[in-house]
C-alpha atoms as a PDB file:
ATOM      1  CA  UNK A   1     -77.169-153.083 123.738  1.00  0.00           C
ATOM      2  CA  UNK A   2     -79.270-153.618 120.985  1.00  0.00           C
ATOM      3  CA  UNK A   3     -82.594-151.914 120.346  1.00  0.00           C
ATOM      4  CA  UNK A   4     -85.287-153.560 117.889  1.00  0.00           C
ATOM      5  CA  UNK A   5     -87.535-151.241 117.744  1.00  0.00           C
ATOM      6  CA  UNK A   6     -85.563-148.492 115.885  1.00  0.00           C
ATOM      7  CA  UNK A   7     -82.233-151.217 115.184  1.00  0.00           C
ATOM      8  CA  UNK A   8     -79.562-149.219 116.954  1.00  0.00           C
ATOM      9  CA  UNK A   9     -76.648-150.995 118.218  1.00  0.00           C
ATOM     10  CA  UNK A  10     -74.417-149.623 121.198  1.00  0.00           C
ATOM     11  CA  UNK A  11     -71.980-152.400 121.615  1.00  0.00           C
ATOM     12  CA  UNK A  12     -71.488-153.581 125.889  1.00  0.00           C
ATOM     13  CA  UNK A  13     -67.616-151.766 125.750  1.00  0.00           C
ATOM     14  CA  UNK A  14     -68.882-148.260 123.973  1.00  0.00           C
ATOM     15  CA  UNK A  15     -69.065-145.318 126.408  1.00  0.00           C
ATOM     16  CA  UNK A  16     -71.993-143.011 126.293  1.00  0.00           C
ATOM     17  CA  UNK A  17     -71.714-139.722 128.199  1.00  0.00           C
ATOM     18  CA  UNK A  18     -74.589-137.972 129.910  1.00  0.00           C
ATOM     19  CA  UNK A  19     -76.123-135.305 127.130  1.00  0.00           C
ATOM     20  CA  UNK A  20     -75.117-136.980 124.028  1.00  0.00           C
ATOM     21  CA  UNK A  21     -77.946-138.312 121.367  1.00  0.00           C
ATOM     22  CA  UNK A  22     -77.404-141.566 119.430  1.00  0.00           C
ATOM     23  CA  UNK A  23     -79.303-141.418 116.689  1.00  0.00           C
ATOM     24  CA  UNK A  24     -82.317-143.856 115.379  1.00  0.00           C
ATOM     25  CA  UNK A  25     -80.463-147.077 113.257  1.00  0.00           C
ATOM     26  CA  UNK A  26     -77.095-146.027 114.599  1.00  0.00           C
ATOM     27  CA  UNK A  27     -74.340-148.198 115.340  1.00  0.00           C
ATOM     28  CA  UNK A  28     -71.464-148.028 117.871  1.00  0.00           C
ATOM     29  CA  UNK A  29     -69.181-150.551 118.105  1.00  0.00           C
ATOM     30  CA  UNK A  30     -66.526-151.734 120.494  1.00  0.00           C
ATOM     31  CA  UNK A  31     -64.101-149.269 122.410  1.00  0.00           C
ATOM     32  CA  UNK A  32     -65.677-146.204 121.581  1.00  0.00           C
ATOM     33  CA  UNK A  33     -66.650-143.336 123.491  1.00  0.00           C
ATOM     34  CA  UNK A  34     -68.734-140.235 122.639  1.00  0.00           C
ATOM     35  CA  UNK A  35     -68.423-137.120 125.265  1.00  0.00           C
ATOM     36  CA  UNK A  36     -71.033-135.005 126.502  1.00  0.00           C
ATOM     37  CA  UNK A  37     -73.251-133.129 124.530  1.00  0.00           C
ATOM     38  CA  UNK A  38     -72.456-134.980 121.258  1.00  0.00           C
ATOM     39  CA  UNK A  39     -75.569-135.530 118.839  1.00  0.00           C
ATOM     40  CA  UNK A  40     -74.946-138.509 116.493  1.00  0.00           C
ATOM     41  CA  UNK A  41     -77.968-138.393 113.505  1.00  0.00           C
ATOM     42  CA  UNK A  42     -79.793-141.423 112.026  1.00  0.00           C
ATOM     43  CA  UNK A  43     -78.459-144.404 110.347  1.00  0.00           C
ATOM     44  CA  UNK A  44     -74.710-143.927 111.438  1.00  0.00           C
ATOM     45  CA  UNK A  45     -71.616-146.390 111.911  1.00  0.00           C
ATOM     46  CA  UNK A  46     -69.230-145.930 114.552  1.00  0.00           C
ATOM     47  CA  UNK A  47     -66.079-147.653 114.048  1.00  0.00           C
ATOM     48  CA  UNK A  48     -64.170-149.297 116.770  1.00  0.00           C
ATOM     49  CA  UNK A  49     -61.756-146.850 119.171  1.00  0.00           C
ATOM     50  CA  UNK A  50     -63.773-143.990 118.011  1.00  0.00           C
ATOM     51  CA  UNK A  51     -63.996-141.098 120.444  1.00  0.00           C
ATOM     52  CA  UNK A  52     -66.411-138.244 119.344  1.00  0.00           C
ATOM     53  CA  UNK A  53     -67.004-134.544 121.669  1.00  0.00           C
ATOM     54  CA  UNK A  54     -67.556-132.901 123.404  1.00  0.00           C
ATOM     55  CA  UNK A  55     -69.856-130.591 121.955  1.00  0.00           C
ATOM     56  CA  UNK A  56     -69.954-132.672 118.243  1.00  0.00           C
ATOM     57  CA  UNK A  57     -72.508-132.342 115.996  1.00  0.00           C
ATOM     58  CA  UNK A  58     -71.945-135.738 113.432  1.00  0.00           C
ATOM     59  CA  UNK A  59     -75.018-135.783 110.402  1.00  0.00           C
ATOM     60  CA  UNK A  60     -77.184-138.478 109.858  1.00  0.00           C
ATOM     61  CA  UNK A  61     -75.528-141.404 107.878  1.00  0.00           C
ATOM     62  CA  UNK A  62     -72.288-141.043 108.127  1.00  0.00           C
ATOM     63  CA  UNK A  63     -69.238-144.074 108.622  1.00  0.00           C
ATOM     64  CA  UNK A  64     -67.008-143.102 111.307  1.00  0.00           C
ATOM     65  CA  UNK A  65     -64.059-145.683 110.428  1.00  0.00           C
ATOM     66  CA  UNK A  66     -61.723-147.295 113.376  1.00  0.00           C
ATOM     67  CA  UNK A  67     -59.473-145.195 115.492  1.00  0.00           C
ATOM     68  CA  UNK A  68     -60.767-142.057 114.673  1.00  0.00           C
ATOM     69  CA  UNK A  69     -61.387-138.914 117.025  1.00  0.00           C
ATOM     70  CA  UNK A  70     -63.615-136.180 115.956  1.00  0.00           C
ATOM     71  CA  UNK A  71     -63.085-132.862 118.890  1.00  0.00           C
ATOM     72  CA  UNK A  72     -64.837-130.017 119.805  1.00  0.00           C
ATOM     73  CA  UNK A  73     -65.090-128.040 117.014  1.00  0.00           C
ATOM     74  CA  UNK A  74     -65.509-130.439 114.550  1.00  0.00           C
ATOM     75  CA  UNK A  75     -68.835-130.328 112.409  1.00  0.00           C
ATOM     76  CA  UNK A  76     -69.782-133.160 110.212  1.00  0.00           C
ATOM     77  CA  UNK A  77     -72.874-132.809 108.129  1.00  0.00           C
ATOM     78  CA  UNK A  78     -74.872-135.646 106.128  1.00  0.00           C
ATOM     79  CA  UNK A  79     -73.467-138.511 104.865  1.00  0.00           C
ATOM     80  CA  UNK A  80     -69.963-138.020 105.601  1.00  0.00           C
ATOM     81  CA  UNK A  81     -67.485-140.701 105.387  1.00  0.00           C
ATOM     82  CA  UNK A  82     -64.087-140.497 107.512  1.00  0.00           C
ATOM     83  CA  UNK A  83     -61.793-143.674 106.575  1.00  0.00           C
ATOM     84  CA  UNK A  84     -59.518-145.455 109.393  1.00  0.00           C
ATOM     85  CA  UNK A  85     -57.148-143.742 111.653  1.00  0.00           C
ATOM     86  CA  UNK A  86     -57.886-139.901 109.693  1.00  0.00           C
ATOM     87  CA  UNK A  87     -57.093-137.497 112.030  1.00  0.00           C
ATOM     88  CA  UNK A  88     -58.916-133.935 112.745  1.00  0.00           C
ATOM     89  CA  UNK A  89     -56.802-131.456 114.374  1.00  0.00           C
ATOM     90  CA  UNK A  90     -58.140-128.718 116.728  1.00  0.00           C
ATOM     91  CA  UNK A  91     -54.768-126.145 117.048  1.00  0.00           C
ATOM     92  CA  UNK A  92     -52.475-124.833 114.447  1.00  0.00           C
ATOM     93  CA  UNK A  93     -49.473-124.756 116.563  1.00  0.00           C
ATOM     94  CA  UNK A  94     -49.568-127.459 119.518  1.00  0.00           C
ATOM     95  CA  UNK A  95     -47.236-127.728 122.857  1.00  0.00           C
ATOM     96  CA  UNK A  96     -47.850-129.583 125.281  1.00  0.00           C
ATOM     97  CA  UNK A  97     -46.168-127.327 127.916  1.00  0.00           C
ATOM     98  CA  UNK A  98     -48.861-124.361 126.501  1.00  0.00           C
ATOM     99  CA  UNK A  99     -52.621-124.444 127.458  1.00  0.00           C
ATOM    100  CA  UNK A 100     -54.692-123.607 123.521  1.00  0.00           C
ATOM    101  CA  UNK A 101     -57.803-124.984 124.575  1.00  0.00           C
ATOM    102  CA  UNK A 102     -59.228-120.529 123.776  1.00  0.00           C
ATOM    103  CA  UNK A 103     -57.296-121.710 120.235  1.00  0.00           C
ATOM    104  CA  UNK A 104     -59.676-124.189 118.954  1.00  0.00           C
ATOM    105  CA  UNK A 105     -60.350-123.423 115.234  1.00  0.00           C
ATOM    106  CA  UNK A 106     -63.372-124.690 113.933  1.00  0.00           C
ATOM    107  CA  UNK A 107     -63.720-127.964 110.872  1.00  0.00           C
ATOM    108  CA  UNK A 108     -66.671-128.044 108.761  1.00  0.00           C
ATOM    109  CA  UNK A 109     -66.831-131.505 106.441  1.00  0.00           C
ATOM    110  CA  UNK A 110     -70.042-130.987 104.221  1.00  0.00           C
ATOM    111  CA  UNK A 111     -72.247-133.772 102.989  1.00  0.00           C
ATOM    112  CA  UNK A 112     -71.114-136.419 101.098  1.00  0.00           C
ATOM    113  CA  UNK A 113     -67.119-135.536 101.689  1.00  0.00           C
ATOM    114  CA  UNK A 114     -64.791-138.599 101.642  1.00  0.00           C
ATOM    115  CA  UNK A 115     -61.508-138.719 103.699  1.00  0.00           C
ATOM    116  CA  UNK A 116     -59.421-140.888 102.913  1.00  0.00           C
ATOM    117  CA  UNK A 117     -57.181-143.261 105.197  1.00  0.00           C
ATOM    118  CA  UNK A 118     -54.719-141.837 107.561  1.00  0.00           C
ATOM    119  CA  UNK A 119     -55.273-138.368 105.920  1.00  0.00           C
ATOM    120  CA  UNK A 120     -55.092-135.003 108.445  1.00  0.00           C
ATOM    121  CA  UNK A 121     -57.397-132.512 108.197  1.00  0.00           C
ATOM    122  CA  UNK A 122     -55.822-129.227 109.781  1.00  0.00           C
ATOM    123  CA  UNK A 123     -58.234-127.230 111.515  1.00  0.00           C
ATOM    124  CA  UNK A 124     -59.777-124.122 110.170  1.00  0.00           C
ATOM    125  CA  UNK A 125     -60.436-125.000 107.093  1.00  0.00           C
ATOM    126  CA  UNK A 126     -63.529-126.604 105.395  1.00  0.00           C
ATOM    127  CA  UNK A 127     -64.192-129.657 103.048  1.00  0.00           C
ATOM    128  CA  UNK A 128     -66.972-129.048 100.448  1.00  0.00           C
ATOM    129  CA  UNK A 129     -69.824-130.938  99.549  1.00  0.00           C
ATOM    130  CA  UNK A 130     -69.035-134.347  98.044  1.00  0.00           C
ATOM    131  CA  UNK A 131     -65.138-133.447  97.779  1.00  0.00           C
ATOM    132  CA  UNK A 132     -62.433-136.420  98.201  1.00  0.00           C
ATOM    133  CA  UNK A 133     -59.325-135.970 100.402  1.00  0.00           C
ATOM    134  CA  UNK A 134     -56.878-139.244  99.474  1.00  0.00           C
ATOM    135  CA  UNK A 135     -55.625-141.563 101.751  1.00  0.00           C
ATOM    136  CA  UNK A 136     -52.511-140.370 103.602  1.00  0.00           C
ATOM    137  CA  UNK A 137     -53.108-136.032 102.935  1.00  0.00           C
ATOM    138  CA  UNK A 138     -52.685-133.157 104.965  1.00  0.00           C
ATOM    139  CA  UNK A 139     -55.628-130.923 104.514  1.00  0.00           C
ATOM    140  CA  UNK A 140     -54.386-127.110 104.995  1.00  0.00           C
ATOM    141  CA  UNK A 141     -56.661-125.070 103.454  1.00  0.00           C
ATOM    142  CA  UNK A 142     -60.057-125.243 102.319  1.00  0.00           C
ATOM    143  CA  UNK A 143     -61.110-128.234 100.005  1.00  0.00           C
ATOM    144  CA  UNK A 144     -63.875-126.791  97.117  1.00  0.00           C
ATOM    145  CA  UNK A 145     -67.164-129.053  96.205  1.00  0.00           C
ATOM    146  CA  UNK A 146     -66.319-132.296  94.140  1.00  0.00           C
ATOM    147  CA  UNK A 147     -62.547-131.382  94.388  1.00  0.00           C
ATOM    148  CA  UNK A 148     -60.354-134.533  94.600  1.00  0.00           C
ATOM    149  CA  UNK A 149     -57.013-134.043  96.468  1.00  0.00           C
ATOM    150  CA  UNK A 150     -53.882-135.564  97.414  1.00  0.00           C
ATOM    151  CA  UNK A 151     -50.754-135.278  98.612  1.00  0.00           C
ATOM    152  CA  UNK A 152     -48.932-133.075 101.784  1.00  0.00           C
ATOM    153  CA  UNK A 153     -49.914-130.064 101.321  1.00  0.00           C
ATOM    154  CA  UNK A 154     -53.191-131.645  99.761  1.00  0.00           C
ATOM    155  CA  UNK A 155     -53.279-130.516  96.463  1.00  0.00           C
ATOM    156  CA  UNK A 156     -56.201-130.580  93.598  1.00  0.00           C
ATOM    157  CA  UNK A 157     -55.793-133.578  90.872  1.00  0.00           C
ATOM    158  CA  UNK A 158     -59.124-133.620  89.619  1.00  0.00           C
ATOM    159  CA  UNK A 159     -62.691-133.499  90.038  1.00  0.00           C
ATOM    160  CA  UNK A 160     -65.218-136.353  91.746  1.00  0.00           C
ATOM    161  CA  UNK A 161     -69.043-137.309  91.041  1.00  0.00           C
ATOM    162  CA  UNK A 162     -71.477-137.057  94.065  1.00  0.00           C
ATOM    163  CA  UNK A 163     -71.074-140.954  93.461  1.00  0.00           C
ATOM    164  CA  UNK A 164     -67.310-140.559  94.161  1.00  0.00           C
ATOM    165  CA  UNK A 165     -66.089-141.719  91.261  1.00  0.00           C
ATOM    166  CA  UNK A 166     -63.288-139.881  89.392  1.00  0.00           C
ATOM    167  CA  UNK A 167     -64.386-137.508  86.374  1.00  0.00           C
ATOM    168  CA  UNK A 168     -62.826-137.353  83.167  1.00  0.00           C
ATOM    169  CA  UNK A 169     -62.416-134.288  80.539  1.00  0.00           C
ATOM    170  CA  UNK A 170     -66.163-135.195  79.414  1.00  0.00           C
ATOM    171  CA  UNK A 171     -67.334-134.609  83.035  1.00  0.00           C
ATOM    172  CA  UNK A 172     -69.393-137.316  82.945  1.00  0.00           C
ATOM    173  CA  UNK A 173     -69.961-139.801  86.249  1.00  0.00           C
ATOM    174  CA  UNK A 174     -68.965-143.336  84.934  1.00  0.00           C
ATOM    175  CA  UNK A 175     -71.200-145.162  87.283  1.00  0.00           C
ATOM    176  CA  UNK A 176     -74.457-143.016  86.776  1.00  0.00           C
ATOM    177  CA  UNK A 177     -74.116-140.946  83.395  1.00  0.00           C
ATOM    178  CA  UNK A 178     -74.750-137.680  85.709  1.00  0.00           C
ATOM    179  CA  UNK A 179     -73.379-134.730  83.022  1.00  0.00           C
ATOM    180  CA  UNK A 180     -71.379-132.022  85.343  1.00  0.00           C
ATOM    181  CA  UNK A 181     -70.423-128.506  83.997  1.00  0.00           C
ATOM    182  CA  UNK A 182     -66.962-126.331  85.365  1.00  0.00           C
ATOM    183  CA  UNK A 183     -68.117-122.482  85.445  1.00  0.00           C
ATOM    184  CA  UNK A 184     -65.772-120.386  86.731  1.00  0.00           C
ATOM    185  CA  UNK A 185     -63.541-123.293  88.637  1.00  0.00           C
ATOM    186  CA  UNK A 186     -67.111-124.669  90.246  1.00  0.00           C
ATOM    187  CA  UNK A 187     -68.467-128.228  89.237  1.00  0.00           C
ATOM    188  CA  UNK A 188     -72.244-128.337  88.960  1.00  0.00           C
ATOM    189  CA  UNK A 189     -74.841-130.830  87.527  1.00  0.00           C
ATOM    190  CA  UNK A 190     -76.229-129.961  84.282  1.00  0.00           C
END
C-alpha cells in the first residue's frame, strides 16, 4: 500500500495490528509485523522481518534494519538507527519452562544512538544520546552520550560525533569541524 499524499509505504506482506500508528513518510517493507498499540513516528524505515510491540513507542526517523524485533518495553526515541539482525532482550535470566513475562526490564535507546550489526542490547540498561554500540556487542550496562563501544561485555574505546564519526585526542568531528569538550567523563559541544 502506498499513500501519495503523505508518501508512506506499507508493503502488501507487512502486518499491521489494530491500535498501532504508522507514522507520516514511513516505510514498512516486506515480512514485517508491528503488534498492537505500537506508535511508529514520521519519516521511518522498517526493514524486512521486522516485528515491533506490543506496546512500542519507536521516534520519528529512525532505520529499523532487517530481522530485527523491538518488545514491549523497548523505547526508541528520535533518529535511532538499529543495524541488521541486533537483538533487544526483555529478561535477564530466560527459561523457557518459567513464565517472566512480570520480569520485563525496560530499554531506553536515546536519539541519534547507533547499534551496530548483530550486537545485543541486554535489557535494563540505557543507550545515550548519539552513543555507538559496534557490530557484534553485548550491551550490559548503561552506554553514556557519544560513548563508542565494543566488544562482549561492551566496553568504552572512544568517543563519537553526533555525526558518528570517531573523535580523536583534539575532539574535533572530522566530517563537520564540531569542537567537543570532556568535563568530568561527559562529551559536550563547545
Amino acid at each position: 500500500m502506498y499513500s501519495a499524499e503523505d508518501k508512506t509505504i506499507i508493503h502488501e506482506t507487512a502486518v499491521v495490528d489494530e491500535g498501532s500508528e504508522i507514522g507520516r513518510g514511513t516505510k514498512l517493507w516486506h515480512f514485517s509485523h508491528i503488534l498492537p498499540n505500537t506508535v511508529i513516528g514520521n519519516n521511518c524505515s522498517i526493514g524486512q522481518n521486522v516485528v515491533i510491540g506490543p506496546d512500542v513507542r519507536v521516534g520519528n526517523g529512525c532505520k529499523i534494519q532487517n530481522n530485527v524485533s523491538v518488545y514491549k518495553g523497548v523505547s526508541l526515541e528520535d533518529d535511532v538507527f538499529c543495524g541488521p539482525s541486533m537483538v533487544f532482550t526483555n529478561v535477564l535470566t530466560p527459561r523457557a519452562h518459567v513464565e517472566r513475562k512480570d520480569e520485563f526490564a525496560s530499554t531506553l535507546v536515546k536519539r541519534g544512538a547507533t547499534l551496530g550489526a548483530n550486537c545485543t542490547i541486554v535489557c535494563g540498561n540505557t543507550i545515550g544520546e548519539f552513543a555507538m554500540v559496534g557490530a557484534g556487542s553485548v550491551v550490559t550496562k548503561d552506554v553514556a552520550p557519544h560513548a563508542l563501544v565494543i566488544g562482549n561485555p561492551a566496553r568504552q574505546i572512544g568517543w563519537v560525533s553526533h555525526a558518528g564519526e570517531r573523535l580523536g585526542d583534539e575532539l574535533k568531528c572530522p566530517r563537520t569541524g564540531m569542537q567537543y569538550v570532556l568535563s568530568n567523563g561527559k562529551l559536550s559541544t563547545v
